[in-house]
Structure formats: structure tokens, C-alpha cells
Protein backbone atom coordinates (compact mmCIF):
# COMPACT_ATOMS: atom_id res chain seq x y z
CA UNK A 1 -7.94 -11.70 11.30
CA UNK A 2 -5.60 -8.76 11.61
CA UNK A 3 -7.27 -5.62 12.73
CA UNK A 4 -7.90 -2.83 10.34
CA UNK A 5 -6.30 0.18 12.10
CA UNK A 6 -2.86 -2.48 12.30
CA UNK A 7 -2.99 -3.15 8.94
CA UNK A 8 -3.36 0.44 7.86
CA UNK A 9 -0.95 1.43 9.77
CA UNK A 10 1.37 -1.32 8.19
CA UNK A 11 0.28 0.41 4.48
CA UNK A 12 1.47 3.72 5.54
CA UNK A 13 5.06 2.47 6.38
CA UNK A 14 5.13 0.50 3.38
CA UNK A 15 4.57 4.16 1.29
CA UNK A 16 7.04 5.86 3.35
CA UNK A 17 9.10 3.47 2.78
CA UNK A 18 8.51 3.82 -1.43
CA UNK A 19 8.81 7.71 -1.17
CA UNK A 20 12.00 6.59 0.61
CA UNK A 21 13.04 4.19 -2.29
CA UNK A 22 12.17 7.19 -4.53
CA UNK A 23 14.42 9.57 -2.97
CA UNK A 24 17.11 7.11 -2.96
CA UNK A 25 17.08 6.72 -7.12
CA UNK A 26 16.60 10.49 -7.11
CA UNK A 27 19.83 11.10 -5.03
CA UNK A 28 21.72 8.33 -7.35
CA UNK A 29 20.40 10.41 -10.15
CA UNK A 30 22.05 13.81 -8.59
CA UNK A 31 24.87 12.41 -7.50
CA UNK A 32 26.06 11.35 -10.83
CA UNK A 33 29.22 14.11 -12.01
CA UNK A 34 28.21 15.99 -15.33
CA UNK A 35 29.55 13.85 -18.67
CA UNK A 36 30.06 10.96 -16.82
CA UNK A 37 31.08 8.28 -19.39
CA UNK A 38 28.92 5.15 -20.65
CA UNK A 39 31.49 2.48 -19.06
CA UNK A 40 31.86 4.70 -15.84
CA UNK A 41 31.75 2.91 -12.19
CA UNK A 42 29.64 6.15 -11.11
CA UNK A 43 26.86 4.94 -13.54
CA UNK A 44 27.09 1.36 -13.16
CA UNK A 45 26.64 2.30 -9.37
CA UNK A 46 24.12 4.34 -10.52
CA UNK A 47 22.23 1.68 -12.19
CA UNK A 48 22.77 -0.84 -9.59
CA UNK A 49 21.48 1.56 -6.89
CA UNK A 50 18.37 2.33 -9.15
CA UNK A 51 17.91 -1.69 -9.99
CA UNK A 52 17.79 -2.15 -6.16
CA UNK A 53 15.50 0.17 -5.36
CA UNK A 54 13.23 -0.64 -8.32
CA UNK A 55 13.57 -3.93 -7.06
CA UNK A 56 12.49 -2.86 -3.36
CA UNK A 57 9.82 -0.79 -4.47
CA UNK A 58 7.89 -3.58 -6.74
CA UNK A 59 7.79 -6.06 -3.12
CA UNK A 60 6.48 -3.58 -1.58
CA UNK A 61 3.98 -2.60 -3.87
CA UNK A 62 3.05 -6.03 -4.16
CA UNK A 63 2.46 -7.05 0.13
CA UNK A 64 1.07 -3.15 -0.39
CA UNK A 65 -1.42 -4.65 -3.07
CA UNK A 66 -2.34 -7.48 -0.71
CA UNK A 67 -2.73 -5.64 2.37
CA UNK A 68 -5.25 -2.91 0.43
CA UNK A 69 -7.12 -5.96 -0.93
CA UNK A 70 -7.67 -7.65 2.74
CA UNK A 71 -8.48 -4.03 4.45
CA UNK A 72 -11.29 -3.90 1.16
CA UNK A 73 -12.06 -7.16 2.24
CA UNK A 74 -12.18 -6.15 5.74
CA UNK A 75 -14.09 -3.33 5.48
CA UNK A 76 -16.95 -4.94 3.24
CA UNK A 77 -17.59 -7.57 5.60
CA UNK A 78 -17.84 -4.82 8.44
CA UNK A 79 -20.61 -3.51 6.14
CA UNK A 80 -22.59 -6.36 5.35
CA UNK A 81 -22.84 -7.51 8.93
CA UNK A 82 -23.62 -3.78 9.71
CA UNK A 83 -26.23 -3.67 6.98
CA UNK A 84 -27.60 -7.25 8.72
CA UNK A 85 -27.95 -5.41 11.97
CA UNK A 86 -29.83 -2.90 10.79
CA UNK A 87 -32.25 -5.16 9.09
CA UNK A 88 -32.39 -7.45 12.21
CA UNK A 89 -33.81 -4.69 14.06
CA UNK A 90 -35.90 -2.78 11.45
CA UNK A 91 -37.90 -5.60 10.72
CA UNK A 92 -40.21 -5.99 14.12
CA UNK A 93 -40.54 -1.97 13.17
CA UNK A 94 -41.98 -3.65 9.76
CA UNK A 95 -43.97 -6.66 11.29
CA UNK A 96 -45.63 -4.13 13.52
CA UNK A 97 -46.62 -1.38 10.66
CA UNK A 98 -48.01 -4.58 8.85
CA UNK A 99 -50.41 -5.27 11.34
């Protein structure tokens, strides 16, 4: 099992990497010259630019998806076997306030 701290570490590159994605369609966006036509190549480049990153973006947000699920995962069973622990050695304390 992959370590938590590696695997978070791996989700915050994945989210620079969609603010970079962002930026990109944003910049394709600005860069576009004022009454560019319907037919222009500036828009279709445009468009192809935006479907690329939009493209990008969804795989990422999808192994970004799966890595949040397994560091949940993770994380819970860090818990219960933490939670365990505790009972493990609270329960002489309760054998001997039986008695």
C-alpha cells in the first residue's frame, strides 16, 4: 500500500496541474483577436486547445478521484486499528474497575 503523505503529495500535483490546464483555456480565450470570424483558424485553434485541455483535465480528475478515495480509504483503516488499540488497552482498565 502506497503511503499517505506520497499519495497526497501526488493529489497536489495533479491540482496544479488542473489550475495549469485552466490557465491554458484562459490564455486561448485571451489570445483570440476581437471579431474573429466563425470559420477562423484562430478559433478552431481555440477550440482545439480548449478540447485538449478539457480533455486533460477530466483524466486527471478522474486518477484525482481515485487517489482521494484510497487516501479515505487509507485514513479510515488508520482509525479503526487506532480505535482497536485503544480498546485493547482500556479494557484491563475495565476488567479491573469490575472487580
Amino acid at each position: 500500500m502506497t503511503d499517505i503523505s506520497v499519495q497526497t503529495a501526488d493529489v497536489l500535483r495533479m491540482m496544479s496541474s488542473l489550475n495549469s490546464d485552466a490557465d491554458d483555456v484562459s490564455d486561448s480565450i485571451d489570445e483570440l483577436p476581437a471579431g474573429v470570424d466563425a470559420g477562423s483558424s484562430e478559433l478552431t485553434e481555440a477550440f482545439v486547445q480548449i478540447a485538449g485541455a478539457s480533455t486533460s483535465a477530466a483524466s486527471c480528475l478522474i486518477v484525482l478521484a481515485k487517489s482521494l478515495t484510497t487516501i479515505a480509504g487509507q485514513v479510515t483503516g488508520e482509525l479503526c486499528m487506532a480505535d482497536q488499540s485503544i480498546v485493547d488497552q482500556l479494557r484491563p482498565i475495565g476488567q479491573e474497575l469490575k472487580e
